[in-house]
N, C-alpha and C. Protein backbone atom coordinates (compact mmCIF):
# COMPACT_ATOMS: atom_id res chain seq x y z
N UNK A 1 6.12 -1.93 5.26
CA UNK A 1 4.71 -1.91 4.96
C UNK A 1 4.42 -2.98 3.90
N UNK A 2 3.23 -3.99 4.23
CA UNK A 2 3.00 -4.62 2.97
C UNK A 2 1.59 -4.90 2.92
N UNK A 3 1.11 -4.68 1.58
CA UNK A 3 -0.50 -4.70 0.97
C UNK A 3 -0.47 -6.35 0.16
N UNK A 4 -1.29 -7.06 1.01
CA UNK A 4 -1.52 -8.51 -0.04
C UNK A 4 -2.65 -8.06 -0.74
N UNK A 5 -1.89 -8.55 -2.05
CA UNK A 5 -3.10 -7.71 -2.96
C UNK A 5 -3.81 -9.50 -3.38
N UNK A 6 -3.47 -10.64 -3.29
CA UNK A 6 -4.17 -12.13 -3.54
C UNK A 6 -2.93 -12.81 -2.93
N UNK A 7 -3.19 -13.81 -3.01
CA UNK A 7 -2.41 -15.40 -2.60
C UNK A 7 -1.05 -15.36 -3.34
N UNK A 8 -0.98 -14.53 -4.70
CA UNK A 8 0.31 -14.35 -5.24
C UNK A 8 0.92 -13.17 -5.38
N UNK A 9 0.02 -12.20 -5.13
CA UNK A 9 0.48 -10.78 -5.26
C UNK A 9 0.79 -10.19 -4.52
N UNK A 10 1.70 -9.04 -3.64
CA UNK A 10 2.07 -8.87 -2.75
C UNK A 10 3.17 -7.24 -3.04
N UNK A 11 2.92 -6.32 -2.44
CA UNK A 11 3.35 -4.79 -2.51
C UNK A 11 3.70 -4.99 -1.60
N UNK A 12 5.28 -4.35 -1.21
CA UNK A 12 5.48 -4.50 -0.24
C UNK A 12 6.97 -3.28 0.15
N UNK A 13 7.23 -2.68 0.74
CA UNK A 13 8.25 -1.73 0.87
C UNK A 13 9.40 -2.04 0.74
N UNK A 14 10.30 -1.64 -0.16
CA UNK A 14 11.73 -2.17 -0.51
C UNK A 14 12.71 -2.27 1.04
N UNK A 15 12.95 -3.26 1.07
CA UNK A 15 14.26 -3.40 2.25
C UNK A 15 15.69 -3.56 1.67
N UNK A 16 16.70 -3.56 2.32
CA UNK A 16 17.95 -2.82 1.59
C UNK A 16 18.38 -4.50 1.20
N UNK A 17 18.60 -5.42 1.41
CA UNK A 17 18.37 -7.06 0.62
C UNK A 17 17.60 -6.91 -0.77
N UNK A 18 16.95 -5.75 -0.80
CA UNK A 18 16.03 -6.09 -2.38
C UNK A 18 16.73 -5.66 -3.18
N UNK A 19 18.37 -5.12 -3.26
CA UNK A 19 18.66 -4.25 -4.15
C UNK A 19 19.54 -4.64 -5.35
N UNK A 20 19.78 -6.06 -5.10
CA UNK A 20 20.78 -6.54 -5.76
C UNK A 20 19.23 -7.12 -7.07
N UNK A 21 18.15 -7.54 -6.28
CA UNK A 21 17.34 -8.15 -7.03
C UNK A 21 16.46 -6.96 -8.11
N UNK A 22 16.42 -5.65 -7.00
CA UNK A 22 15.74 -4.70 -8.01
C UNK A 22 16.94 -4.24 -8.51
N UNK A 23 17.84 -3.75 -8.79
CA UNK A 23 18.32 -3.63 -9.98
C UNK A 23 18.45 -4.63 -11.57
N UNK A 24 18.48 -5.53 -10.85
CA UNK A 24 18.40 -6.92 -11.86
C UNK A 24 17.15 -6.93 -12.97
N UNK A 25 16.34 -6.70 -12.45
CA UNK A 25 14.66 -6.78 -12.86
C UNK A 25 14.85 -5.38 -13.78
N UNK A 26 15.38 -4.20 -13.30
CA UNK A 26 15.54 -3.04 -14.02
C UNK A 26 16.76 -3.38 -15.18
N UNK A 27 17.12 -3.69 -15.17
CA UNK A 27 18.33 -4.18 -15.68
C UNK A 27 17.71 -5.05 -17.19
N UNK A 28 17.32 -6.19 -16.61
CA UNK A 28 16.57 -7.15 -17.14
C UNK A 28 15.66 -6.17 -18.47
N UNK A 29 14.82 -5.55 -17.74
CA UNK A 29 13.69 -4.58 -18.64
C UNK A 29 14.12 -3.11 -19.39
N UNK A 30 15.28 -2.83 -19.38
CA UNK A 30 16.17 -1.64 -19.84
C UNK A 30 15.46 -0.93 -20.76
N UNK A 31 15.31 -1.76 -21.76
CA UNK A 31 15.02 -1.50 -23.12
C UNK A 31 13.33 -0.83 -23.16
N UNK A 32 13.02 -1.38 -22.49
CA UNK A 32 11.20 -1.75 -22.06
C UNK A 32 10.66 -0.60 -21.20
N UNK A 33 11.50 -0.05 -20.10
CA UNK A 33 11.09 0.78 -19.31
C UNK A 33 11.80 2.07 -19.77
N UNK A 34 13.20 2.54 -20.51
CA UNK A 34 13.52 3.60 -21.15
C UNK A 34 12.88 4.48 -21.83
N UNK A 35 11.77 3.75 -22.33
CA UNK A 35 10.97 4.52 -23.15
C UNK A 35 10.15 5.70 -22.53
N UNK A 36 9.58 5.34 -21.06
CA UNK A 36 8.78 6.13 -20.38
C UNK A 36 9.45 6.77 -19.19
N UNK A 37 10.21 6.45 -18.93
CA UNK A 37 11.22 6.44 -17.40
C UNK A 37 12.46 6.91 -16.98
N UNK A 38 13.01 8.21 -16.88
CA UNK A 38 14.00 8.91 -17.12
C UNK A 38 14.91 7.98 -16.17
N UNK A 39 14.27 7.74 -15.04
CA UNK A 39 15.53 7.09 -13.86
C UNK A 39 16.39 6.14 -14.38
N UNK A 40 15.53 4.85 -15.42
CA UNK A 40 16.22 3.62 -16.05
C UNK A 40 17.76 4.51 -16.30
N UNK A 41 18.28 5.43 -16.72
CA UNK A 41 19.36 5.97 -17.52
C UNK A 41 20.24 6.09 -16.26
N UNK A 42 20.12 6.62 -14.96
CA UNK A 42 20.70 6.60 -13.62
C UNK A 42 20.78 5.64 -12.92
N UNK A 43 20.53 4.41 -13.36
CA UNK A 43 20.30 3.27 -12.59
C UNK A 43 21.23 2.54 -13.37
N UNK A 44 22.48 2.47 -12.81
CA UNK A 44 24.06 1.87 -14.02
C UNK A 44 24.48 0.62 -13.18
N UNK A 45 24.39 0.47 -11.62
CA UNK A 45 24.94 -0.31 -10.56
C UNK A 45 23.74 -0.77 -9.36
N UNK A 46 24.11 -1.63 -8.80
CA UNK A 46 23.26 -2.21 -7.74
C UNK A 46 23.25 -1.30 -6.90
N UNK A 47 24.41 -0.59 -6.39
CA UNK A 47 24.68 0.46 -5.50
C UNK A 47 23.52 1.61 -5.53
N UNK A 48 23.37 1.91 -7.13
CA UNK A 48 22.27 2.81 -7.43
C UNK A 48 20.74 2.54 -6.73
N UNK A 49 20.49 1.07 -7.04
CA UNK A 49 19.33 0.28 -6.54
C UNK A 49 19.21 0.78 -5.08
N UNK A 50 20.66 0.69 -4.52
CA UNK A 50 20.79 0.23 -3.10
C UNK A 50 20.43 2.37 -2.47
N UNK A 51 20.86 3.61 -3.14
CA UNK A 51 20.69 4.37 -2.40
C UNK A 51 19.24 4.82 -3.06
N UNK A 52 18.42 4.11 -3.72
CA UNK A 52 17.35 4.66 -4.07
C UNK A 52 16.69 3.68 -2.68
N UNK A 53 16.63 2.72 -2.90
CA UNK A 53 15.57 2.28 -1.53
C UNK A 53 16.06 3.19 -0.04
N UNK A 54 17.29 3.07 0.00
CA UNK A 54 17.80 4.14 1.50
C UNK A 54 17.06 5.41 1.33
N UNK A 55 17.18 6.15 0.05
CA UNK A 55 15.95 7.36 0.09
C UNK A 55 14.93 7.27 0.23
N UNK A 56 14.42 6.59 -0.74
CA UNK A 56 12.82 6.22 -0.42
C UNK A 56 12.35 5.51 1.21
N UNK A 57 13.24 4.88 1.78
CA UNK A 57 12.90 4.39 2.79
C UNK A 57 12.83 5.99 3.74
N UNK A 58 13.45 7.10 3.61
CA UNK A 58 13.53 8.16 4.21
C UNK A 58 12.87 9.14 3.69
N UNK A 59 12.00 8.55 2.99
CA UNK A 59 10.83 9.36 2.57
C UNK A 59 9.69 9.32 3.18
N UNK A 60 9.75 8.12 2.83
CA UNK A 60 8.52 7.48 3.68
C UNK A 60 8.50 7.69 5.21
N UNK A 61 9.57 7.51 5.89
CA UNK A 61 9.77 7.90 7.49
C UNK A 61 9.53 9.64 7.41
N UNK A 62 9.18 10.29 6.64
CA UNK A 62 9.16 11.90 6.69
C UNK A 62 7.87 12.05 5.94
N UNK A 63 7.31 11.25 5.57
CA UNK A 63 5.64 11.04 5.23
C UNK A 63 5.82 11.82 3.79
N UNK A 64 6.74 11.59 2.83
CA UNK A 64 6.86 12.39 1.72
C UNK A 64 6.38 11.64 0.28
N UNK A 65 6.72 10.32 0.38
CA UNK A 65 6.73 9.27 -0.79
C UNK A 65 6.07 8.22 0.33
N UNK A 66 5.91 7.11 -0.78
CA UNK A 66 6.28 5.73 -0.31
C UNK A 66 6.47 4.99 -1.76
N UNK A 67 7.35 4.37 -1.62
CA UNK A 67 7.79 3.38 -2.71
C UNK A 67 7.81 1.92 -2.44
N UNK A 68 6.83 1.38 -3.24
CA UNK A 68 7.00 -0.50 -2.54
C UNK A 68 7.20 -1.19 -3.98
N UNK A 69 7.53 -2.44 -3.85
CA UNK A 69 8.18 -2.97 -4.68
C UNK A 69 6.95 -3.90 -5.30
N UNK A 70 6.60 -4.73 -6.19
CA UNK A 70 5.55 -5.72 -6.72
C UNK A 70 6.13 -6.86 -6.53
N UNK A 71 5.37 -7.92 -5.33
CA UNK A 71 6.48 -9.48 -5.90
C UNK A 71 5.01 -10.38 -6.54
N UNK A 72 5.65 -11.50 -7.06
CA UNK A 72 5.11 -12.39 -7.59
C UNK A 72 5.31 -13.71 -7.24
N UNK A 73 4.83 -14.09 -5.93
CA UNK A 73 5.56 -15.74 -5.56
C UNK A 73 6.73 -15.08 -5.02
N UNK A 74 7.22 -13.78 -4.22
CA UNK A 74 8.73 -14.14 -3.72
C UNK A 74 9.15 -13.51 -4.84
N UNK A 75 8.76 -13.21 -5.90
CA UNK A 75 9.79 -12.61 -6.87
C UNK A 75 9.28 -11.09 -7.25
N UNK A 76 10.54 -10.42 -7.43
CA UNK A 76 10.33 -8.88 -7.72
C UNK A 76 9.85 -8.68 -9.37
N UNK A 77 8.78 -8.28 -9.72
CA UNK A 77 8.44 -8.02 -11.33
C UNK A 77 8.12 -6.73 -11.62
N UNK A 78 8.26 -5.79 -10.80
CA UNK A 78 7.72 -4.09 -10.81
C UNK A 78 7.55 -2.99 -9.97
N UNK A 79 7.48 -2.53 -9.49
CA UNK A 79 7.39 -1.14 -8.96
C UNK A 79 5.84 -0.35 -8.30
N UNK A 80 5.66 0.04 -7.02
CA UNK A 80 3.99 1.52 -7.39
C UNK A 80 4.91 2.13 -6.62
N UNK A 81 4.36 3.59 -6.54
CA UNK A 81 4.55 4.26 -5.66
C UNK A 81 4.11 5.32 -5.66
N UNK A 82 4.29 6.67 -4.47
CA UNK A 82 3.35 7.57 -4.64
C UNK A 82 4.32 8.05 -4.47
N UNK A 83 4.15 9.74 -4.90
CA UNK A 83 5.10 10.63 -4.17
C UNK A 83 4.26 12.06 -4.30
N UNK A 84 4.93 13.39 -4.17
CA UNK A 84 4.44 14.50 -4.05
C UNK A 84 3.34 14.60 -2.89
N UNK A 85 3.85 14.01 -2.02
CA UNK A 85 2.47 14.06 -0.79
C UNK A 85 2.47 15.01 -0.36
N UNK A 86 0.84 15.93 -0.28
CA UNK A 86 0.64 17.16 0.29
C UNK A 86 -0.10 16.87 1.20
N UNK A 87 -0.09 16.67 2.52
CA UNK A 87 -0.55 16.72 3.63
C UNK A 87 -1.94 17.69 3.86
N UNK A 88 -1.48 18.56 3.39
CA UNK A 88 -2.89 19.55 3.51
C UNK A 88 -3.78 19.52 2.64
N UNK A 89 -3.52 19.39 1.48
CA UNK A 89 -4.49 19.00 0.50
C UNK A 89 -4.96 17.53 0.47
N UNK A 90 -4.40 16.31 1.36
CA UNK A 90 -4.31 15.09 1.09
C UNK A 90 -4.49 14.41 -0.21
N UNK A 91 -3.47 15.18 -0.90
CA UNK A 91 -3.11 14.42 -2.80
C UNK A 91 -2.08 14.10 -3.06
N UNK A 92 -1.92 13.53 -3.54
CA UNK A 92 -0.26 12.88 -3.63
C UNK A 92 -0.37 12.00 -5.50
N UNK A 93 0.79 11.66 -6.31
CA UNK A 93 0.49 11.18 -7.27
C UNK A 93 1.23 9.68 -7.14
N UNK A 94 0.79 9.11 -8.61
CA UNK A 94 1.37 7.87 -8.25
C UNK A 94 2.28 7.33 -9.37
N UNK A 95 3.25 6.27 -9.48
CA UNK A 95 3.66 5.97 -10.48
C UNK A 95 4.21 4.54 -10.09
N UNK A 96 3.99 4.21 -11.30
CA UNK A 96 4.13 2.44 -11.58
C UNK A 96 4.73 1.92 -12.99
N UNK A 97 5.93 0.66 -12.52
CA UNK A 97 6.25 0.07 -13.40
C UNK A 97 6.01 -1.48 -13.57
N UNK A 98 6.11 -2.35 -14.92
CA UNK A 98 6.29 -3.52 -14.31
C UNK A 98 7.18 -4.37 -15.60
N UNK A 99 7.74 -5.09 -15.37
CA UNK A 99 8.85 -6.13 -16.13
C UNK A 99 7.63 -6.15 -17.25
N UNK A 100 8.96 -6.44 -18.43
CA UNK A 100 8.09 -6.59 -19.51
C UNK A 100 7.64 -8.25 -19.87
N UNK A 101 7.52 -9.02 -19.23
CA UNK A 101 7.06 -10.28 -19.51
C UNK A 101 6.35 -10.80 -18.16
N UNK A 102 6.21 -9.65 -17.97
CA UNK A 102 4.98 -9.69 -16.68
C UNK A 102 3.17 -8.89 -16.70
N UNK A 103 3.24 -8.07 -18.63
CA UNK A 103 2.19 -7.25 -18.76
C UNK A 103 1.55 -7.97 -19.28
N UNK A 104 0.16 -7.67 -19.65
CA UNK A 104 -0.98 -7.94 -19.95
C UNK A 104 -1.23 -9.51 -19.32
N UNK A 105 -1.26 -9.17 -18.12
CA UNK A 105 -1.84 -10.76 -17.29
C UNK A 105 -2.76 -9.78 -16.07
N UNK A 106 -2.93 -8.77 -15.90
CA UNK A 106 -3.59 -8.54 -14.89
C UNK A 106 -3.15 -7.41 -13.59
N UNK A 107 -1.61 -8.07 -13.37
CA UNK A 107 -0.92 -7.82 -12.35
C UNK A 107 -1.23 -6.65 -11.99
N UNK A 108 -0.67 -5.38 -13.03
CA UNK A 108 -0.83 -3.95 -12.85
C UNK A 108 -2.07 -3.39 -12.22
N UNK A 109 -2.94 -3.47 -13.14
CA UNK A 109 -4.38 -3.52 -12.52
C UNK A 109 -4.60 -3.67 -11.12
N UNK A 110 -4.34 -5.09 -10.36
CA UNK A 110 -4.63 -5.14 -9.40
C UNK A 110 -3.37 -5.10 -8.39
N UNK A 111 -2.49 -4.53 -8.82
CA UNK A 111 -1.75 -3.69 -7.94
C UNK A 111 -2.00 -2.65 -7.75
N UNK A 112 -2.67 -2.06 -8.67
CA UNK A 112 -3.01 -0.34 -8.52
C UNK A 112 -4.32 0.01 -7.47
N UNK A 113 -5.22 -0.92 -8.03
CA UNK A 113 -6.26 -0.78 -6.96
C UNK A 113 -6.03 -1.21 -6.13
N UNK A 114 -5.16 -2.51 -5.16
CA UNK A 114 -4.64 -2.54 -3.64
C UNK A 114 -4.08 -1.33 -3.39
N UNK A 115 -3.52 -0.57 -4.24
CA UNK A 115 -2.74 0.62 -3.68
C UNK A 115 -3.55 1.95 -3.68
N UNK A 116 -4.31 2.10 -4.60
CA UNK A 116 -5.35 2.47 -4.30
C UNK A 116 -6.34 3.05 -2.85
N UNK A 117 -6.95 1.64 -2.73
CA UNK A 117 -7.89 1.20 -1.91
C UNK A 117 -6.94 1.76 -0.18
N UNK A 118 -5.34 1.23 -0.66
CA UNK A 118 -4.70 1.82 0.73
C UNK A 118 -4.56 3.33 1.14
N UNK A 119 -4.80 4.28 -0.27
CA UNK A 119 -3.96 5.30 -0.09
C UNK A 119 -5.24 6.00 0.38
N UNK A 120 -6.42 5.27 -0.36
CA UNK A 120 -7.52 6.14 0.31
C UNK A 120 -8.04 6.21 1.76
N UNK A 121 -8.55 4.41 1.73
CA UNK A 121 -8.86 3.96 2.45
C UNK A 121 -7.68 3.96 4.39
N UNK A 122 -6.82 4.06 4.10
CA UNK A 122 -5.71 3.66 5.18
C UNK A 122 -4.97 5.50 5.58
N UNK A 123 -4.88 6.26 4.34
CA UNK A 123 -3.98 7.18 4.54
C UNK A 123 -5.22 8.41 4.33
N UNK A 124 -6.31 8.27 3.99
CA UNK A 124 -7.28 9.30 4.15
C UNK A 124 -6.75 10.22 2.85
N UNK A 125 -6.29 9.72 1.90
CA UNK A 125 -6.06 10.88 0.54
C UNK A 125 -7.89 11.46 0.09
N UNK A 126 -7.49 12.59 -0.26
CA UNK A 126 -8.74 13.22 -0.95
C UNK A 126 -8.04 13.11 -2.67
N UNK A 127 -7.54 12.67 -2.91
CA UNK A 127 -7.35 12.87 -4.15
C UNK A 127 -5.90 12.42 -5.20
N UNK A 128 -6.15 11.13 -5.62
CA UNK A 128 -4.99 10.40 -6.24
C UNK A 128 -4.54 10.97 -7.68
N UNK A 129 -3.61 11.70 -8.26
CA UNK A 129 -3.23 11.95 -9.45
C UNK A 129 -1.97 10.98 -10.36
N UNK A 130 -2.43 10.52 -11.51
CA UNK A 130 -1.76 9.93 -12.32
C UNK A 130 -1.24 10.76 -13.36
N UNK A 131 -0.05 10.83 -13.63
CA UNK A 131 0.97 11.80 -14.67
C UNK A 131 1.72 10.52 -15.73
N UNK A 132 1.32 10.52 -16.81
CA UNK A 132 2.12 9.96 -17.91
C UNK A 132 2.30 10.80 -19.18
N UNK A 133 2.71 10.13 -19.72
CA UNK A 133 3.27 11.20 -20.95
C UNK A 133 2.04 10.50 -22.11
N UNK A 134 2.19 11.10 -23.11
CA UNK A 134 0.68 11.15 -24.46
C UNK A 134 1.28 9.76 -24.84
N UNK A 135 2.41 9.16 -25.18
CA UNK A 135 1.85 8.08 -25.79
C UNK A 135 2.29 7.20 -25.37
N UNK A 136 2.38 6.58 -23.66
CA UNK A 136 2.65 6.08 -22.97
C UNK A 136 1.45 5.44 -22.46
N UNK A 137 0.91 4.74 -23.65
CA UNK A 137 -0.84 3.95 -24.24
C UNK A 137 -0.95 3.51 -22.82
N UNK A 138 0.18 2.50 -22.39
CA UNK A 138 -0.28 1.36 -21.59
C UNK A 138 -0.69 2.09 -19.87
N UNK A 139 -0.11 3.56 -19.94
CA UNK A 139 -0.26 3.90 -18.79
C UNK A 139 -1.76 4.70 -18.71
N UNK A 140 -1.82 5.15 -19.97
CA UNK A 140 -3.57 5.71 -20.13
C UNK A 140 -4.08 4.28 -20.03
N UNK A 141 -4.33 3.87 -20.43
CA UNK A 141 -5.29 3.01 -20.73
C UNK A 141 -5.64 2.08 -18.95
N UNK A 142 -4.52 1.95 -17.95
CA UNK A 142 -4.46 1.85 -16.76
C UNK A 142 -5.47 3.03 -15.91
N UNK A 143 -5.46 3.77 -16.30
CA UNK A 143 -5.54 4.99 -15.71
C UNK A 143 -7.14 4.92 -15.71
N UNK A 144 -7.77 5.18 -17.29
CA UNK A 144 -9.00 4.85 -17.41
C UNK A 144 -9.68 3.61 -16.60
N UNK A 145 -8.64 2.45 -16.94
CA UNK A 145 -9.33 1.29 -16.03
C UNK A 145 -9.61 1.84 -14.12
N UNK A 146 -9.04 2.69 -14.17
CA UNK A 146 -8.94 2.65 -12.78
C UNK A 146 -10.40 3.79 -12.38
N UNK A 147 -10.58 4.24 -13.39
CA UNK A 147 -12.00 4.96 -13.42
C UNK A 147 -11.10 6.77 -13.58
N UNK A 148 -9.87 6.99 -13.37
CA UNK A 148 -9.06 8.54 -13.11
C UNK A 148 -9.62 9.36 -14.76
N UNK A 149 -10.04 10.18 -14.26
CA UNK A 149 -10.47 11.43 -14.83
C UNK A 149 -9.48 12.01 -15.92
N UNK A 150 -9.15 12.42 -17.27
CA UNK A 150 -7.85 13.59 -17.46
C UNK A 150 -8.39 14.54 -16.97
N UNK A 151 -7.92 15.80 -16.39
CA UNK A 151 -7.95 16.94 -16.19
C UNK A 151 -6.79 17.63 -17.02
N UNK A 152 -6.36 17.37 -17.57
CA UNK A 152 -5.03 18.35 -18.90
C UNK A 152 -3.66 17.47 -19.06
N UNK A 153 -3.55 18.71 -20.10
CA UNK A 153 -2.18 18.13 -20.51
C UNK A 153 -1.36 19.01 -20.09
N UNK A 154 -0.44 19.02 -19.55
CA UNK A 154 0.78 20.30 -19.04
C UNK A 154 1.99 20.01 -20.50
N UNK A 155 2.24 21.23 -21.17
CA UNK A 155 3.28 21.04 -22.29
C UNK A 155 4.47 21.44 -21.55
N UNK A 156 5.49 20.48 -21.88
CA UNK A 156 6.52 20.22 -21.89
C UNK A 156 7.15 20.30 -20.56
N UNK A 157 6.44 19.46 -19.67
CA UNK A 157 6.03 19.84 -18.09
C UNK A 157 7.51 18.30 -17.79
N UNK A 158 7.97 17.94 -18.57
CA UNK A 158 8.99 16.86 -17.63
C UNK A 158 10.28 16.69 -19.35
N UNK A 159 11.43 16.20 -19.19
CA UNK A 159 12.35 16.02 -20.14
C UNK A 159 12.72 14.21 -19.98
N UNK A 160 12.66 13.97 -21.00
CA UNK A 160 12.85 12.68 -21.11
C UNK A 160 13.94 12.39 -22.22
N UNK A 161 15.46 11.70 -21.85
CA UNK A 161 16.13 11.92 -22.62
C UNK A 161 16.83 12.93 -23.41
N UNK A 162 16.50 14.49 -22.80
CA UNK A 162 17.16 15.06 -23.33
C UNK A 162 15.80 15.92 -24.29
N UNK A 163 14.87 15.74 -24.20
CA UNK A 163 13.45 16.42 -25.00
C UNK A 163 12.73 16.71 -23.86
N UNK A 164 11.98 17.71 -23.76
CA UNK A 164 10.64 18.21 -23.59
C UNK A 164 9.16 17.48 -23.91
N UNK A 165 8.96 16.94 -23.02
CA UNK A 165 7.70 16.09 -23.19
C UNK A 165 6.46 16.54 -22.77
N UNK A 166 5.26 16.27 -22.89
CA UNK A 166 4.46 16.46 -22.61
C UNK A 166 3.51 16.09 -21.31
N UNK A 167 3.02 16.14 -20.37
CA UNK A 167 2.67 14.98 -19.13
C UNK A 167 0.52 15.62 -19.28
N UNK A 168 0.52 14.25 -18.89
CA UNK A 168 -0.76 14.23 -18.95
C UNK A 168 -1.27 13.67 -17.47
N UNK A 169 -2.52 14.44 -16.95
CA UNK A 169 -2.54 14.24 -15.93
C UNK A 169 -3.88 13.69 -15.47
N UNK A 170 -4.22 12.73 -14.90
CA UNK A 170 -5.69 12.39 -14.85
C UNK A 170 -6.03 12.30 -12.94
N UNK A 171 -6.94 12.27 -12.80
CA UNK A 171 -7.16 12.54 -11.49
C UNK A 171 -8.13 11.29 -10.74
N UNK A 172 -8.67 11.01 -9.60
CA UNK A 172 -9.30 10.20 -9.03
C UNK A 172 -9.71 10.85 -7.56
N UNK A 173 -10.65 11.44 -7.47
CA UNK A 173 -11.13 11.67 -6.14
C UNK A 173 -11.44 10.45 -5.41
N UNK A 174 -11.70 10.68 -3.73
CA UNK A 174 -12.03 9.47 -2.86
C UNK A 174 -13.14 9.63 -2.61
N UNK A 175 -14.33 10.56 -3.21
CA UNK A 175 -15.40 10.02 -3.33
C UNK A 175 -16.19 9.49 -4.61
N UNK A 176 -15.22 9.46 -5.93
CA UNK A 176 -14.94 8.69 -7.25
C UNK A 176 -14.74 6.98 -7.16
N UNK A 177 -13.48 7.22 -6.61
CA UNK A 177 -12.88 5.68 -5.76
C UNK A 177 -14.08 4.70 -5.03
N UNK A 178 -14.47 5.32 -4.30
CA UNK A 178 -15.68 4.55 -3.57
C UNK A 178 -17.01 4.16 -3.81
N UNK A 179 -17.33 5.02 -5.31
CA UNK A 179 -18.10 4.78 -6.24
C UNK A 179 -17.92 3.91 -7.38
N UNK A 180 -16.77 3.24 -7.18
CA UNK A 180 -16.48 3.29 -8.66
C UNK A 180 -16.62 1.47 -8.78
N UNK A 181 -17.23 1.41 -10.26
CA UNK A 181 -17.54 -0.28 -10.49
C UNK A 181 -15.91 -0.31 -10.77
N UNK A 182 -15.63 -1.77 -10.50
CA UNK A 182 -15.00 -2.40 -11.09
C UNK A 182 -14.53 -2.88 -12.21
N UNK A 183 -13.65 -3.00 -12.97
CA UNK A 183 -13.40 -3.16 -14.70
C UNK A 183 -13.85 -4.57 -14.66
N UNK A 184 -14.75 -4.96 -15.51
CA UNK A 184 -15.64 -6.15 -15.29
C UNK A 184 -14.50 -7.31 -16.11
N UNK A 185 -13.64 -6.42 -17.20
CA UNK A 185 -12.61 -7.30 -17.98
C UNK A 185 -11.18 -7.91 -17.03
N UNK A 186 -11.13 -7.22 -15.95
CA UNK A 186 -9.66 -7.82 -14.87
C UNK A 186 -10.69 -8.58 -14.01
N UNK A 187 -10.10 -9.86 -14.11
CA UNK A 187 -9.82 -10.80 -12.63
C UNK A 187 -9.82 -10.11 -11.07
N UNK A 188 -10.53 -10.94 -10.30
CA UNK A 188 -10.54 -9.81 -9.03
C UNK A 188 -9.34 -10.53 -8.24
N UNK A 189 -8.75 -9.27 -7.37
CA UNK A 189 -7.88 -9.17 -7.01
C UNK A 189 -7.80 -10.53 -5.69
């Protein structure tokens, strides 16, 4: 599956060739993505890289997840993906990473709304949920841009490192989505 999100941006579903490169990029950002991201700590070998796309690719064939990769020109700089898909409720949540010398240019932003725009628009979701933790700024502050609602905080709803964290959860209906202006401060996609 792949979403051109512009002329340089490009989501696109991990194939088992990406794995030597997504681990690298994870690798690369260790330090950067640990903070928010329990998986960085399970992710030791390429091999690791290599049976996370084989799952996710068998997720997606069972309509459960989908996980696609962010390139930039041909190059891998981050992560979206959805998972928890409920079919009957059509909600599913989402989560996103991206290299740390790849933020504050835009990218995220308008990766989220191509992915977005697909999950509504293409897969008929009634309802997109975003889960980050309280001071995981850069992922609120995404969230808001994207117009998503909080609806609560769940205490100590995920462990990170070995602690009890907090997850915060904001929401986006698809008749929100289709209303919704544009962040007049991001570049259009």
């Amino acid at each position: 599956m792949i979403i051109q999100v512009n002329e340089q941006l490009l989501l696109r579903t991990y194939l088992p060739e990406d794995a030597p490169e997504l681990f690298q990029c994870v690798s690369d950002n260790r330090a950067h993505l640990r903070e928010f991201l329990p998986w960085v700590d399970i992710t030791l070998k390429e091999a690791d890289s290599a049976t996370f796309i084989e799952i996710t690719g068998d997720q997606e064939r069972d309509q459960k997840a989908i996980a696609m990769g962010i390139f930039l020109n041909g190059q891998l700089i981050g992560g979206i993906g959805m998972h928890e898909w409920n079919h009957s409720l059509k909600k599913c949540q989402i989560g996103y990473w991206l290299a740390e010398q790849q933020q504050n240019k835009g990218y995220m932003y308008r990766s989220a709304v191509a992915f977005l725009d697909f999950l509504f628009n293409q897969l008929g979701m009634n309802k997109v949920e975003i889960c980050f933790l309280p001071f995981n700024t850069r992922s609120g502050t995404l969230a808001q841009k994207l117009n998503a609602k909080v609806e609560g905080v769940l205490r100590h709803n995920c462990r990170l490192h070995g602690s009890f964290e907090d997850t915060v959860i904001a929401g986006i209906l698809s008749s929100e989505w289709k209303m919704r202006k544009p962040d007049p401060d991001q570049p259009p996609r």
